[in-house]
PDB file of N, CA and C in Angstrom:
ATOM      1  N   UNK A   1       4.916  26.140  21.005  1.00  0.00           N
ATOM      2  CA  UNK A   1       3.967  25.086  20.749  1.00  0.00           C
ATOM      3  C   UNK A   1       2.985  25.470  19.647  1.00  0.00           C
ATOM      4  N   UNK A   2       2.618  26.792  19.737  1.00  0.00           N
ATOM      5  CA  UNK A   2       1.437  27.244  18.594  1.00  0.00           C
ATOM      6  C   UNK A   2       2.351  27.306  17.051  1.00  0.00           C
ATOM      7  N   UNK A   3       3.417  27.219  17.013  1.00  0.00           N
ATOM      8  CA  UNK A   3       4.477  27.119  15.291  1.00  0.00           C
ATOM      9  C   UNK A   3       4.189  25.672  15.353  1.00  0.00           C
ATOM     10  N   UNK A   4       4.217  24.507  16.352  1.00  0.00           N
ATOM     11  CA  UNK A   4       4.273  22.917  16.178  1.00  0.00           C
ATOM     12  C   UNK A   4       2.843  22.491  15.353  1.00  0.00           C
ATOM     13  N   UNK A   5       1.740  23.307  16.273  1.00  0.00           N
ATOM     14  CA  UNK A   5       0.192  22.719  15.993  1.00  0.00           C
ATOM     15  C   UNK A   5       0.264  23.405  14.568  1.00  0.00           C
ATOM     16  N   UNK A   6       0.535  24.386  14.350  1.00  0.00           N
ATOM     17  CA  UNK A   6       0.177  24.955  12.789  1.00  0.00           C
ATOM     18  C   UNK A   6       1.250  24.024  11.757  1.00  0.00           C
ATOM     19  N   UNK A   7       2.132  23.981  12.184  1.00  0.00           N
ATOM     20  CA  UNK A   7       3.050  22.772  11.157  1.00  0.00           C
ATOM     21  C   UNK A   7       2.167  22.073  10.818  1.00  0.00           C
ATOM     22  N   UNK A   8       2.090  21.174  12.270  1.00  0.00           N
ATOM     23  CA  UNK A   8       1.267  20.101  11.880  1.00  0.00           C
ATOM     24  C   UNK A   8       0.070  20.083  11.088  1.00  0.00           C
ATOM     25  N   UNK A   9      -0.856  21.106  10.890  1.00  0.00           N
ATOM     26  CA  UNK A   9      -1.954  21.449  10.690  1.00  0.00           C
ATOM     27  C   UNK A   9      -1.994  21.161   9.153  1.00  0.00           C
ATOM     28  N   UNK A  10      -0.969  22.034   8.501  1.00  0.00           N
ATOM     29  CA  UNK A  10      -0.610  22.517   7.058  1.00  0.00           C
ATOM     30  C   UNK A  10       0.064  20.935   6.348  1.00  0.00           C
ATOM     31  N   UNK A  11       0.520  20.251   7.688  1.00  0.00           N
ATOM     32  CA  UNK A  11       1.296  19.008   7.026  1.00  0.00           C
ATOM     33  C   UNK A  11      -0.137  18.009   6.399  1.00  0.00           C
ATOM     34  N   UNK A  12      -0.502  17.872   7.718  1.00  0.00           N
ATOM     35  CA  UNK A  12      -1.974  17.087   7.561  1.00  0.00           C
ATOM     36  C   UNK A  12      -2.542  16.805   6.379  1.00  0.00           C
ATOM     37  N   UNK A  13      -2.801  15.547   5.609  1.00  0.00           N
ATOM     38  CA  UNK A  13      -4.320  16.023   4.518  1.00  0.00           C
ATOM     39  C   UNK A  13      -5.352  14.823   5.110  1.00  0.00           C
ATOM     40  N   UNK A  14      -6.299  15.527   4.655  1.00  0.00           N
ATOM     41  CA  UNK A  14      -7.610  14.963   4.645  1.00  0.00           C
ATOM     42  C   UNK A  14      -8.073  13.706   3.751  1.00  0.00           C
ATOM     43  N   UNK A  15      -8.807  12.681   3.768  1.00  0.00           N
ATOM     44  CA  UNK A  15      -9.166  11.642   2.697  1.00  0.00           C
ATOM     45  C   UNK A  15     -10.041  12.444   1.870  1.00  0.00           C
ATOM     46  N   UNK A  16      -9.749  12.767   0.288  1.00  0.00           N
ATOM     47  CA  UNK A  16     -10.904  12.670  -0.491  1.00  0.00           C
ATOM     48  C   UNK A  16     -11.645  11.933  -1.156  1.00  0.00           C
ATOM     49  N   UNK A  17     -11.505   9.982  -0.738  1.00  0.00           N
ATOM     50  CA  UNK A  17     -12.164   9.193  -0.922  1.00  0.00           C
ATOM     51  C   UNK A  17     -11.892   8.309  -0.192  1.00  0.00           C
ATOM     52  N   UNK A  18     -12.490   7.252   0.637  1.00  0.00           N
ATOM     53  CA  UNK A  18     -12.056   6.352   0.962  1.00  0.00           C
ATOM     54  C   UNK A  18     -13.092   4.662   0.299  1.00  0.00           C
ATOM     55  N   UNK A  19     -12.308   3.847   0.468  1.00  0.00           N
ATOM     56  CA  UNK A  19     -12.869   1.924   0.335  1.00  0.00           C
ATOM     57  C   UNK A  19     -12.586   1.474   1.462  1.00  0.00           C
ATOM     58  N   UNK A  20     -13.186   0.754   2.112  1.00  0.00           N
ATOM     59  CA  UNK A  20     -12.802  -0.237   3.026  1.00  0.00           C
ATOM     60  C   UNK A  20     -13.445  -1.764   2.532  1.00  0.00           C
ATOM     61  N   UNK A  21     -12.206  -2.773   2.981  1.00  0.00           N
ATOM     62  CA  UNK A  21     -12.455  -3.683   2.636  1.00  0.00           C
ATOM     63  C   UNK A  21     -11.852  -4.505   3.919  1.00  0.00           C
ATOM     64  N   UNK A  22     -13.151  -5.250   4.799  1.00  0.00           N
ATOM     65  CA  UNK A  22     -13.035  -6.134   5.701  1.00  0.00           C
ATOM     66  C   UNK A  22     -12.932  -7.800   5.519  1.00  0.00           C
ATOM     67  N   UNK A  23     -11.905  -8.319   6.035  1.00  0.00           N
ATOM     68  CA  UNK A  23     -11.319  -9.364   5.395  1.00  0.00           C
ATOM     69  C   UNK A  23     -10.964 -10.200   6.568  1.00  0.00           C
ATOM     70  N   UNK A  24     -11.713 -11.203   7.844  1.00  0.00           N
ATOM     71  CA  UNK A  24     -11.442 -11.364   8.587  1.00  0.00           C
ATOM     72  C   UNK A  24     -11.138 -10.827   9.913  1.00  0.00           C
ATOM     73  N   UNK A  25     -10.103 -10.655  10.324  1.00  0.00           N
ATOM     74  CA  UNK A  25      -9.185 -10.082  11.259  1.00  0.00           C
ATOM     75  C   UNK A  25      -8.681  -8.497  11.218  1.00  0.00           C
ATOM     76  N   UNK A  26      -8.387  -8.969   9.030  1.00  0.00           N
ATOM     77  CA  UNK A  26      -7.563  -7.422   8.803  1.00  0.00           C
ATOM     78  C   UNK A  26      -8.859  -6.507   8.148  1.00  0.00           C
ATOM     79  N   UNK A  27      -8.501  -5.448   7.914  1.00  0.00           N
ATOM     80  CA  UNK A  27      -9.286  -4.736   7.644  1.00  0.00           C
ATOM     81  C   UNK A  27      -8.317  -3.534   6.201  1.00  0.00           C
ATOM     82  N   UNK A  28      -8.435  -2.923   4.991  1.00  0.00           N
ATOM     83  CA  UNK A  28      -7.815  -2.598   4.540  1.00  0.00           C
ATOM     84  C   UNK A  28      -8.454  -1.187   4.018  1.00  0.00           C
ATOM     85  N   UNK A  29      -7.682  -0.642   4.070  1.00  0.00           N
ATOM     86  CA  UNK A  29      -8.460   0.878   4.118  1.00  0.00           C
ATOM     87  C   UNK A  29      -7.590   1.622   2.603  1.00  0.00           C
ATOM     88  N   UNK A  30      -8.244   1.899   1.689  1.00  0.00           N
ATOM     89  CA  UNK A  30      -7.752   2.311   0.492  1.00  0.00           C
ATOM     90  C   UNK A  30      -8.202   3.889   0.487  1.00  0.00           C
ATOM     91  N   UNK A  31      -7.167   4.957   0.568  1.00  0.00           N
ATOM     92  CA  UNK A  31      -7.431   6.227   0.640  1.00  0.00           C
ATOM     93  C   UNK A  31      -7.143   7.030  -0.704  1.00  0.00           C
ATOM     94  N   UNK A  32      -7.275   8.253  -1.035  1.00  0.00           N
ATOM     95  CA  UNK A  32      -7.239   9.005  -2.415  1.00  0.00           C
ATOM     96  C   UNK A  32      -6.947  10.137  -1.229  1.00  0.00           C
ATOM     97  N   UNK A  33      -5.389  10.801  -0.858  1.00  0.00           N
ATOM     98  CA  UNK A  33      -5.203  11.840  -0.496  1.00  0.00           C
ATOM     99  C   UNK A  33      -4.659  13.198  -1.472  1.00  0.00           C
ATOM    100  N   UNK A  34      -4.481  14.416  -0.897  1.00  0.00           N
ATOM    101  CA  UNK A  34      -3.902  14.849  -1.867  1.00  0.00           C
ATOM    102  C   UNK A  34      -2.883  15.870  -1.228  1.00  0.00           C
ATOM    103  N   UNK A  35      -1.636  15.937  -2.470  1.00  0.00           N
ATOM    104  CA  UNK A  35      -0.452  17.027  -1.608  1.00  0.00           C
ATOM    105  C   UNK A  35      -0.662  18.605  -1.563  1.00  0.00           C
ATOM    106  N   UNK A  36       0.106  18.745  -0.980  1.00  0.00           N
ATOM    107  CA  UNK A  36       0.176  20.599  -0.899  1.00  0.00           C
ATOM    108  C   UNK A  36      -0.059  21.410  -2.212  1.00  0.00           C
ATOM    109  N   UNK A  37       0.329  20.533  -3.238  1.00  0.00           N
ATOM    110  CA  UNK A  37       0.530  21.028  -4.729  1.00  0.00           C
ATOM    111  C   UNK A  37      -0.786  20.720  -5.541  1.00  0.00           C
ATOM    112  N   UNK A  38      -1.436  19.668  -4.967  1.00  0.00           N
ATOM    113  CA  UNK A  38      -2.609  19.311  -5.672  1.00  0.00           C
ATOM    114  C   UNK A  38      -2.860  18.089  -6.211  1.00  0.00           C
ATOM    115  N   UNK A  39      -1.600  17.423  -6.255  1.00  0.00           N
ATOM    116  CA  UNK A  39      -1.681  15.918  -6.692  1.00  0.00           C
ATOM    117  C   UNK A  39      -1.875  15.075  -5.913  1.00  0.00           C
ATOM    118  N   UNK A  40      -2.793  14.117  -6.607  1.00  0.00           N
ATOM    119  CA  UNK A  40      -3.256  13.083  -5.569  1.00  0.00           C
ATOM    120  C   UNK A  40      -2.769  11.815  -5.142  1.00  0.00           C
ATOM    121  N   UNK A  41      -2.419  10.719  -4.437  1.00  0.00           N
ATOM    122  CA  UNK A  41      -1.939   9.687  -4.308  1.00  0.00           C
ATOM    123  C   UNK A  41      -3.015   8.959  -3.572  1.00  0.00           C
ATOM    124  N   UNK A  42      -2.366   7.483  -3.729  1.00  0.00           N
ATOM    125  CA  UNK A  42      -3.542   6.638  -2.651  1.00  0.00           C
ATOM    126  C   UNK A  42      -2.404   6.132  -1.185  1.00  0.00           C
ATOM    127  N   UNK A  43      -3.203   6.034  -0.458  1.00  0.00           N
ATOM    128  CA  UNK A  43      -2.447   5.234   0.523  1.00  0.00           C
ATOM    129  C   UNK A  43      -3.724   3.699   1.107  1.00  0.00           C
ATOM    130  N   UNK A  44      -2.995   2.800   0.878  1.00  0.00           N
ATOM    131  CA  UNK A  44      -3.235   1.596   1.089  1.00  0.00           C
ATOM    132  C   UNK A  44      -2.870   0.757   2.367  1.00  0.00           C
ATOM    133  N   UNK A  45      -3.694   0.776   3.725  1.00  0.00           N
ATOM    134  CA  UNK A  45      -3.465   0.666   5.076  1.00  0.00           C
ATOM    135  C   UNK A  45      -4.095  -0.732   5.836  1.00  0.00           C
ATOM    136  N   UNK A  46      -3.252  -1.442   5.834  1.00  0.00           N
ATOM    137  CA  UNK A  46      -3.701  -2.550   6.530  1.00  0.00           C
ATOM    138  C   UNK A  46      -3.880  -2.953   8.268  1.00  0.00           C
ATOM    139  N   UNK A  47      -4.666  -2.639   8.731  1.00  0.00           N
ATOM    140  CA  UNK A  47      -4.649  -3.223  10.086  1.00  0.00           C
ATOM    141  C   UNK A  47      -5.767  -4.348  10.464  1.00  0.00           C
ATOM    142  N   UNK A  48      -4.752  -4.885  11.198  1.00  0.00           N
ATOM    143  CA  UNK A  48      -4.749  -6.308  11.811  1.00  0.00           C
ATOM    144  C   UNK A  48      -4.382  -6.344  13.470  1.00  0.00           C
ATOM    145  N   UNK A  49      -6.122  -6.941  14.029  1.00  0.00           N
ATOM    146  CA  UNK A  49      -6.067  -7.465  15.478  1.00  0.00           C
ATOM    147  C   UNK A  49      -5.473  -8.848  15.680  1.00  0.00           C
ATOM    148  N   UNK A  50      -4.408  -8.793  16.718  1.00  0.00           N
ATOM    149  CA  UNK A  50      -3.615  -9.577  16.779  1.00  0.00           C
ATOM    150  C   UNK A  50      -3.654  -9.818  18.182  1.00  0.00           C
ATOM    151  N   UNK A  51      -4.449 -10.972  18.612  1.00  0.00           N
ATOM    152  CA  UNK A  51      -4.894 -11.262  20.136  1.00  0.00           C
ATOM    153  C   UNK A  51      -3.913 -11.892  21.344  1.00  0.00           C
ATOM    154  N   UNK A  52      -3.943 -11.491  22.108  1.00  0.00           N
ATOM    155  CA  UNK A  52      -3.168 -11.926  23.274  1.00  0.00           C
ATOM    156  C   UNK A  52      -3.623 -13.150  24.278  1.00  0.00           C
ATOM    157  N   UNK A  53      -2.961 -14.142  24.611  1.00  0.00           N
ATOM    158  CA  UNK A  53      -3.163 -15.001  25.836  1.00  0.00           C
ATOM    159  C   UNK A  53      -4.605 -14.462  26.611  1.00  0.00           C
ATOM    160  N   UNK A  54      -4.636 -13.676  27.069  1.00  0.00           N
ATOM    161  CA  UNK A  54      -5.478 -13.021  27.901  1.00  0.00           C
ATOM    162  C   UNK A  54      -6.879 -12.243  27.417  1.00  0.00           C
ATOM    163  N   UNK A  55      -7.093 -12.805  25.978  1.00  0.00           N
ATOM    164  CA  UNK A  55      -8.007 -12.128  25.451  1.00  0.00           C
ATOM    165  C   UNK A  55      -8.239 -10.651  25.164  1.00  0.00           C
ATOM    166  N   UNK A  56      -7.462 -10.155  25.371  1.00  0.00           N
ATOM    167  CA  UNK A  56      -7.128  -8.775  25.170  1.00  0.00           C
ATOM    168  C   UNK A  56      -6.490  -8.727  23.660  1.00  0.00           C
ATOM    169  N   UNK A  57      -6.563  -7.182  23.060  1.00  0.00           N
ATOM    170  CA  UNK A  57      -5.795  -7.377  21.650  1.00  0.00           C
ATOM    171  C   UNK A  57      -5.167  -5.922  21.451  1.00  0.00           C
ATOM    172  N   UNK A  58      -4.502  -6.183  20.457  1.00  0.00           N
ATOM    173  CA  UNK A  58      -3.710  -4.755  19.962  1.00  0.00           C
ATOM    174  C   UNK A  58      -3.543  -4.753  18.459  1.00  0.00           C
ATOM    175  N   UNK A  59      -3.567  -3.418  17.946  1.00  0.00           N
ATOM    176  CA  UNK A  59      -3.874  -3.591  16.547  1.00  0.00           C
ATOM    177  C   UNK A  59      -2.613  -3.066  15.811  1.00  0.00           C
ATOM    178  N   UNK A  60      -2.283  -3.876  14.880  1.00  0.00           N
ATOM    179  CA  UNK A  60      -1.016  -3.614  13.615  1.00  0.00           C
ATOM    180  C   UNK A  60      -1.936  -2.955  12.789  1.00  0.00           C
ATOM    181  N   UNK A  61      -0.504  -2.004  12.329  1.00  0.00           N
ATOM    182  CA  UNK A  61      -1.065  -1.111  11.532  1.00  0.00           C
ATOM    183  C   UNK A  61       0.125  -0.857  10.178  1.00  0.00           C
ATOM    184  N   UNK A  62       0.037  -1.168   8.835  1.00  0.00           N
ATOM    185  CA  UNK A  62       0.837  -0.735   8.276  1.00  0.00           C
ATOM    186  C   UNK A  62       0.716  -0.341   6.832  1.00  0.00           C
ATOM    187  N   UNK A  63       1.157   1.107   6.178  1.00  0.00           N
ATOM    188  CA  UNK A  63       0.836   1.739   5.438  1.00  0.00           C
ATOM    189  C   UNK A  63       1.696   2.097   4.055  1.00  0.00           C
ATOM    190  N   UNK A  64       0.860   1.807   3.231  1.00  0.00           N
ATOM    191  CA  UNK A  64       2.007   1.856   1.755  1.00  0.00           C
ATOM    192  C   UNK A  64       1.520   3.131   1.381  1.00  0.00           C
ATOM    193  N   UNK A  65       2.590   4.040   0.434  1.00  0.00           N
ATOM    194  CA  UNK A  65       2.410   5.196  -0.009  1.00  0.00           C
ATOM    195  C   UNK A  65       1.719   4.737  -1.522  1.00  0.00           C
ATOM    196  N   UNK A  66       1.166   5.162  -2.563  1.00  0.00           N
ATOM    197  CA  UNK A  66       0.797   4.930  -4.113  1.00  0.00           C
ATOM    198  C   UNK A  66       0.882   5.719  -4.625  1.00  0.00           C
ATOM    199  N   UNK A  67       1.886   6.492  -5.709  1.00  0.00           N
ATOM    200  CA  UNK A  67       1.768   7.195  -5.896  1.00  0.00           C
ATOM    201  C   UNK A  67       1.412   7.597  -8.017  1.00  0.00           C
ATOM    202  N   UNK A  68       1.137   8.713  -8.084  1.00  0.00           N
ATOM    203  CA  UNK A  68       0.570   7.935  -9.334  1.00  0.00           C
ATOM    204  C   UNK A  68       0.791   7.799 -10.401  1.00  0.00           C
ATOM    205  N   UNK A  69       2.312   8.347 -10.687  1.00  0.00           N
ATOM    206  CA  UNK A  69       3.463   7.863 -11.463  1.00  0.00           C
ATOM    207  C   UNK A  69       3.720   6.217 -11.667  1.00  0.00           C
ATOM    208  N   UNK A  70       3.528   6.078 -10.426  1.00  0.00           N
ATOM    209  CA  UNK A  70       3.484   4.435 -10.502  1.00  0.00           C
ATOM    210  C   UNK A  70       2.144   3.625 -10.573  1.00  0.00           C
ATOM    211  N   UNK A  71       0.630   4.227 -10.621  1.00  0.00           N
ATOM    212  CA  UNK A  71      -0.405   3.383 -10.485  1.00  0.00           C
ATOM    213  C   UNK A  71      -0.277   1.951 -11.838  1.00  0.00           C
ATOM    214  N   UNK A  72       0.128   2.454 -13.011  1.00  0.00           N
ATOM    215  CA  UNK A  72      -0.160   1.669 -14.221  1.00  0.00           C
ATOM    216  C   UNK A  72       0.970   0.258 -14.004  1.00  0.00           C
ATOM    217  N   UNK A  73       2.490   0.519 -13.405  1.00  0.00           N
ATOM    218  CA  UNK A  73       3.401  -0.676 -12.525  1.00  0.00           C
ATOM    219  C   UNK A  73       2.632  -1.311 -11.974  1.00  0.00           C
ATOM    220  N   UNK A  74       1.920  -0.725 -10.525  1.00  0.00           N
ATOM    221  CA  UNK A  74       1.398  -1.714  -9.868  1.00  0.00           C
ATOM    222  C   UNK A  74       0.697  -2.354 -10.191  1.00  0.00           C
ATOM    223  N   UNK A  75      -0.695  -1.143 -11.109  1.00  0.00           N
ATOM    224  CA  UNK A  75      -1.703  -2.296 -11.579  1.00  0.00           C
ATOM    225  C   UNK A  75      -1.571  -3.666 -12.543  1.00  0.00           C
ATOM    226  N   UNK A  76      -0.395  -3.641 -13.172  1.00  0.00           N
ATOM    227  CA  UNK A  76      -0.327  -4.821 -14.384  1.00  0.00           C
ATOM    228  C   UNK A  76       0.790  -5.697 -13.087  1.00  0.00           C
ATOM    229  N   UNK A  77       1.537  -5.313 -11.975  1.00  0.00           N
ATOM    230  CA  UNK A  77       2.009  -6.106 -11.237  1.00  0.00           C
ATOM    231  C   UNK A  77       1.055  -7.155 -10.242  1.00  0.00           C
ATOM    232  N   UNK A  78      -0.327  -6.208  -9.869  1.00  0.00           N
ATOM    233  CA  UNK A  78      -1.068  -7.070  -9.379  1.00  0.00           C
ATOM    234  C   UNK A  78      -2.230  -8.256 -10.273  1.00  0.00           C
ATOM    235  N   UNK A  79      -2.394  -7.290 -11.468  1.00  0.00           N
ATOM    236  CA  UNK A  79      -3.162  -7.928 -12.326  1.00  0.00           C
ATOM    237  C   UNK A  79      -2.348  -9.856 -12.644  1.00  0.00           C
ATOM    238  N   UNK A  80      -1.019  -9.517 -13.257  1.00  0.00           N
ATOM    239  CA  UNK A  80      -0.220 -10.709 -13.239  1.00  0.00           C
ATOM    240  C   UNK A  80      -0.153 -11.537 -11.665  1.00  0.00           C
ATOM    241  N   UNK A  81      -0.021 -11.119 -10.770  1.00  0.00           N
ATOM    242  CA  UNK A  81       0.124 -11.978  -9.512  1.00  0.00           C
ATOM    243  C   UNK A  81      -0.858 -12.611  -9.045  1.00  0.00           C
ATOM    244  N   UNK A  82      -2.587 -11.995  -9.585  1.00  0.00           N
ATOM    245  CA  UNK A  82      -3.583 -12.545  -9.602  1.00  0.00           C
ATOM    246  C   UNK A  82      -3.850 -13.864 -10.532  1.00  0.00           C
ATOM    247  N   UNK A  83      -3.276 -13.715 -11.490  1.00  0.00           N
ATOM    248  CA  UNK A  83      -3.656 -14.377 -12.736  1.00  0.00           C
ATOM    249  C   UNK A  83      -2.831 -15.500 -12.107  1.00  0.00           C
ATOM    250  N   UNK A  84      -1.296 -15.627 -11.504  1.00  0.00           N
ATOM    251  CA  UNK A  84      -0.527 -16.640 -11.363  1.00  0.00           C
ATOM    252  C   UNK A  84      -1.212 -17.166 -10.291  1.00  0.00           C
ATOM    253  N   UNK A  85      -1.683 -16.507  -9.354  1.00  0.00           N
ATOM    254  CA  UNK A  85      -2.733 -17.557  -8.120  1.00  0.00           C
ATOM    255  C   UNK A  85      -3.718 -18.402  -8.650  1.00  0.00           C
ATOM    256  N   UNK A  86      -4.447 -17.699  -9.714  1.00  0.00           N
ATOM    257  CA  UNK A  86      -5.614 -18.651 -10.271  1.00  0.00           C
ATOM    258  C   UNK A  86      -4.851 -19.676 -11.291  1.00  0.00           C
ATOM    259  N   UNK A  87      -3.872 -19.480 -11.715  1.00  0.00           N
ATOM    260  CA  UNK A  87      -3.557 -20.472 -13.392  1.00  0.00           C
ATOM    261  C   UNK A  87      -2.535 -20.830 -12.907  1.00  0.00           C
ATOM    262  N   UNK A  88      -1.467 -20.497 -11.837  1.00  0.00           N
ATOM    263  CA  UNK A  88      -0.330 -21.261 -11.915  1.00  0.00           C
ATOM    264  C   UNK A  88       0.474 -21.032 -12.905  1.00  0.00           C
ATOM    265  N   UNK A  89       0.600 -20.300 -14.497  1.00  0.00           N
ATOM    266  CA  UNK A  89       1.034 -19.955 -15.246  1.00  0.00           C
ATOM    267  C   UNK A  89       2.200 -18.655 -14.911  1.00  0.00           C
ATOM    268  N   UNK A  90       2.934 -18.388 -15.388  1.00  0.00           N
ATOM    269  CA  UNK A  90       3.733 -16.949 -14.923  1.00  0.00           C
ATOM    270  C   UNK A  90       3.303 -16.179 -16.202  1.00  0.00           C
ATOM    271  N   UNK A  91       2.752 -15.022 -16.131  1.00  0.00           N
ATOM    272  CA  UNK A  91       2.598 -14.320 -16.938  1.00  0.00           C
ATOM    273  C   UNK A  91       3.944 -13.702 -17.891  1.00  0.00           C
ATOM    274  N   UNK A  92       3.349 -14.092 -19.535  1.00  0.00           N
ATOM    275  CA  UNK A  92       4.842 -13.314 -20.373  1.00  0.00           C
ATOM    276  C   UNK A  92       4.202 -11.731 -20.061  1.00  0.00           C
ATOM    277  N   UNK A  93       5.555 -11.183 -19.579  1.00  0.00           N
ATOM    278  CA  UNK A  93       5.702  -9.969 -19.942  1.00  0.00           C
ATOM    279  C   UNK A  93       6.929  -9.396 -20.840  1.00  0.00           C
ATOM    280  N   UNK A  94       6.609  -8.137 -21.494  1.00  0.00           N
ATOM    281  CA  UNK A  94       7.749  -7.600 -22.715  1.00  0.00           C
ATOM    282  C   UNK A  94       8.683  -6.138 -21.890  1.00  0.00           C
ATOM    283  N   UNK A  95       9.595  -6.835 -21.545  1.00  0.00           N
ATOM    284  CA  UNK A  95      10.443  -5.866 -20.981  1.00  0.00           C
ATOM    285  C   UNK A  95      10.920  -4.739 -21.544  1.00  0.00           C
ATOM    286  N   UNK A  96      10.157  -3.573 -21.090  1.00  0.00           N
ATOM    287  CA  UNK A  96      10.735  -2.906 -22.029  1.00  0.00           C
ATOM    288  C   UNK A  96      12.016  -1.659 -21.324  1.00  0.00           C
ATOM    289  N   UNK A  97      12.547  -2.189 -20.214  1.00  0.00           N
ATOM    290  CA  UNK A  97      13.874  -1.615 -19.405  1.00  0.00           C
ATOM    291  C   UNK A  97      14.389  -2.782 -18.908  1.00  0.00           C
ATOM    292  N   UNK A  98      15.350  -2.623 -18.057  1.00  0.00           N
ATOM    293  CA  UNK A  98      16.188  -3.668 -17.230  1.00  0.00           C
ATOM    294  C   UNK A  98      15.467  -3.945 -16.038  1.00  0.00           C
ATOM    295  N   UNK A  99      14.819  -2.608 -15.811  1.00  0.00           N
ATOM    296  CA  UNK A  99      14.471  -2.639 -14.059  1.00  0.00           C
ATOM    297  C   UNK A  99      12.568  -3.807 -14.440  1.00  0.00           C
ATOM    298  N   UNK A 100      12.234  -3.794 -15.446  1.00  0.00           N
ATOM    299  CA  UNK A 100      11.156  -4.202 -15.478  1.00  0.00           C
ATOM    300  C   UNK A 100      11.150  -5.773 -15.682  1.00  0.00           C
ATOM    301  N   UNK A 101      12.405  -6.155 -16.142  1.00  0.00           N
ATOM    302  CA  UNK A 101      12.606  -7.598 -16.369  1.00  0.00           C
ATOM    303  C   UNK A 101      12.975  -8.188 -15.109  1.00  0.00           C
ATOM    304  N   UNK A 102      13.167 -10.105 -15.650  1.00  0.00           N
ATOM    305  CA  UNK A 102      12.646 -10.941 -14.694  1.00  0.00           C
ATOM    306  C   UNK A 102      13.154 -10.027 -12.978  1.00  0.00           C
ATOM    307  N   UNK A 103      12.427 -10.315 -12.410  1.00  0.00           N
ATOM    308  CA  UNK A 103      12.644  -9.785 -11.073  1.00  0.00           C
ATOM    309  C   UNK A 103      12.858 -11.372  -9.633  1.00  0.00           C
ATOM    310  N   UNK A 104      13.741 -11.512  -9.199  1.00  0.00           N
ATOM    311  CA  UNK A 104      14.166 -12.622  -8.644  1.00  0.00           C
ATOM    312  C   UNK A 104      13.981 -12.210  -7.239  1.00  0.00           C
ATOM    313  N   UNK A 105      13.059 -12.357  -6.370  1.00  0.00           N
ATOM    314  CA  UNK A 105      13.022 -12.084  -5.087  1.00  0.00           C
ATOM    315  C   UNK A 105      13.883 -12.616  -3.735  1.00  0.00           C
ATOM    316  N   UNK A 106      14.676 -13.369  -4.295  1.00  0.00           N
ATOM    317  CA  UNK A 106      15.089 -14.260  -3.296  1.00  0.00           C
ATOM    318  C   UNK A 106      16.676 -12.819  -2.852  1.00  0.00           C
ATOM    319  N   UNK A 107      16.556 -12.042  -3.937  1.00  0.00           N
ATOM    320  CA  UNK A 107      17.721 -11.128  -3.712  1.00  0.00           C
ATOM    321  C   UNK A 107      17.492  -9.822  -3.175  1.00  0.00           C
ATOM    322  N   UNK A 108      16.144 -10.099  -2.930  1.00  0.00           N
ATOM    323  CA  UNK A 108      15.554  -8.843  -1.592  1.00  0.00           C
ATOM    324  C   UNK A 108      16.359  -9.237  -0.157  1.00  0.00           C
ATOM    325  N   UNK A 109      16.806  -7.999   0.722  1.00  0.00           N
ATOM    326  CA  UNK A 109      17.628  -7.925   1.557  1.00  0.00           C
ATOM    327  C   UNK A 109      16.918  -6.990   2.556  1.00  0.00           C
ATOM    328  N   UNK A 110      16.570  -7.706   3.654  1.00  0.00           N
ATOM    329  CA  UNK A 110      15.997  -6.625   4.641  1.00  0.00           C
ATOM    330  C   UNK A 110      16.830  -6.810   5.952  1.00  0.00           C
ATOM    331  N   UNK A 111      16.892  -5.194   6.403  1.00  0.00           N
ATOM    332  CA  UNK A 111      17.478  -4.460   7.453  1.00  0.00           C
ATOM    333  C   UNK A 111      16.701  -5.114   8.651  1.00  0.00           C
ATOM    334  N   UNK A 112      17.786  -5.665  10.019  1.00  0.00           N
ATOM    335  CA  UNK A 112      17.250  -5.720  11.047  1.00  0.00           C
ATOM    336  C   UNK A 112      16.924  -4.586  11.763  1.00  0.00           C
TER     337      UNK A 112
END
């Protein structure tokens, strides 16, 4: 048991920043962790009370990795998805790979 707790120990990291942003129900917790090596990532955690008949509740919890190879993707992915909520417009973007052009969601496939 004392090799399990020290695994665990060494696996562990700590937040070196956190945001919270309360939004109703959900609550979204934006973290700045960092790896064994020194590099940092965010993790982006949404939980949501989700109430029962009986007034009682239980909380969802679910967590995206960010890592920061990818921050500059996401950010011009959210920047555009913002812009299309307010304008209704689809943002031009200049493809500059295959994987970055039009992207058709309807051909996302999820596992039961």
């Amino acid at each position: 048991m004392d090799g399990y707790k020290k695994e665990f120990a060494d696996d562990f990291r700590e937040n070196i920043y956190t945001d919270v942003v309360k939004a109703g129900k959900r609550t979204y917790y934006f973290d700045v962790k960092e790896t064994s090596k020194g590099e940092q990532y965010i993790t982006i955690t949404e939980r949501k009370r989700i109430y029962n008949e009986d007034g009682t509740f239980r909380t969802d919890k679910h967590k995206m990795f960010l890592y920061k190879e990818d921050f500059d993707k996401f950010t011009d992915a959210l920047k555009d998805i913002i812009a299309f909520v307010d304008t209704g417009e689809r943002p031009i973007r200049i493809a500059d790979t295959e994987e970055t052009s039009a992207f058709d969601a309807s051909q996302i496939q999820f596992e039961d």
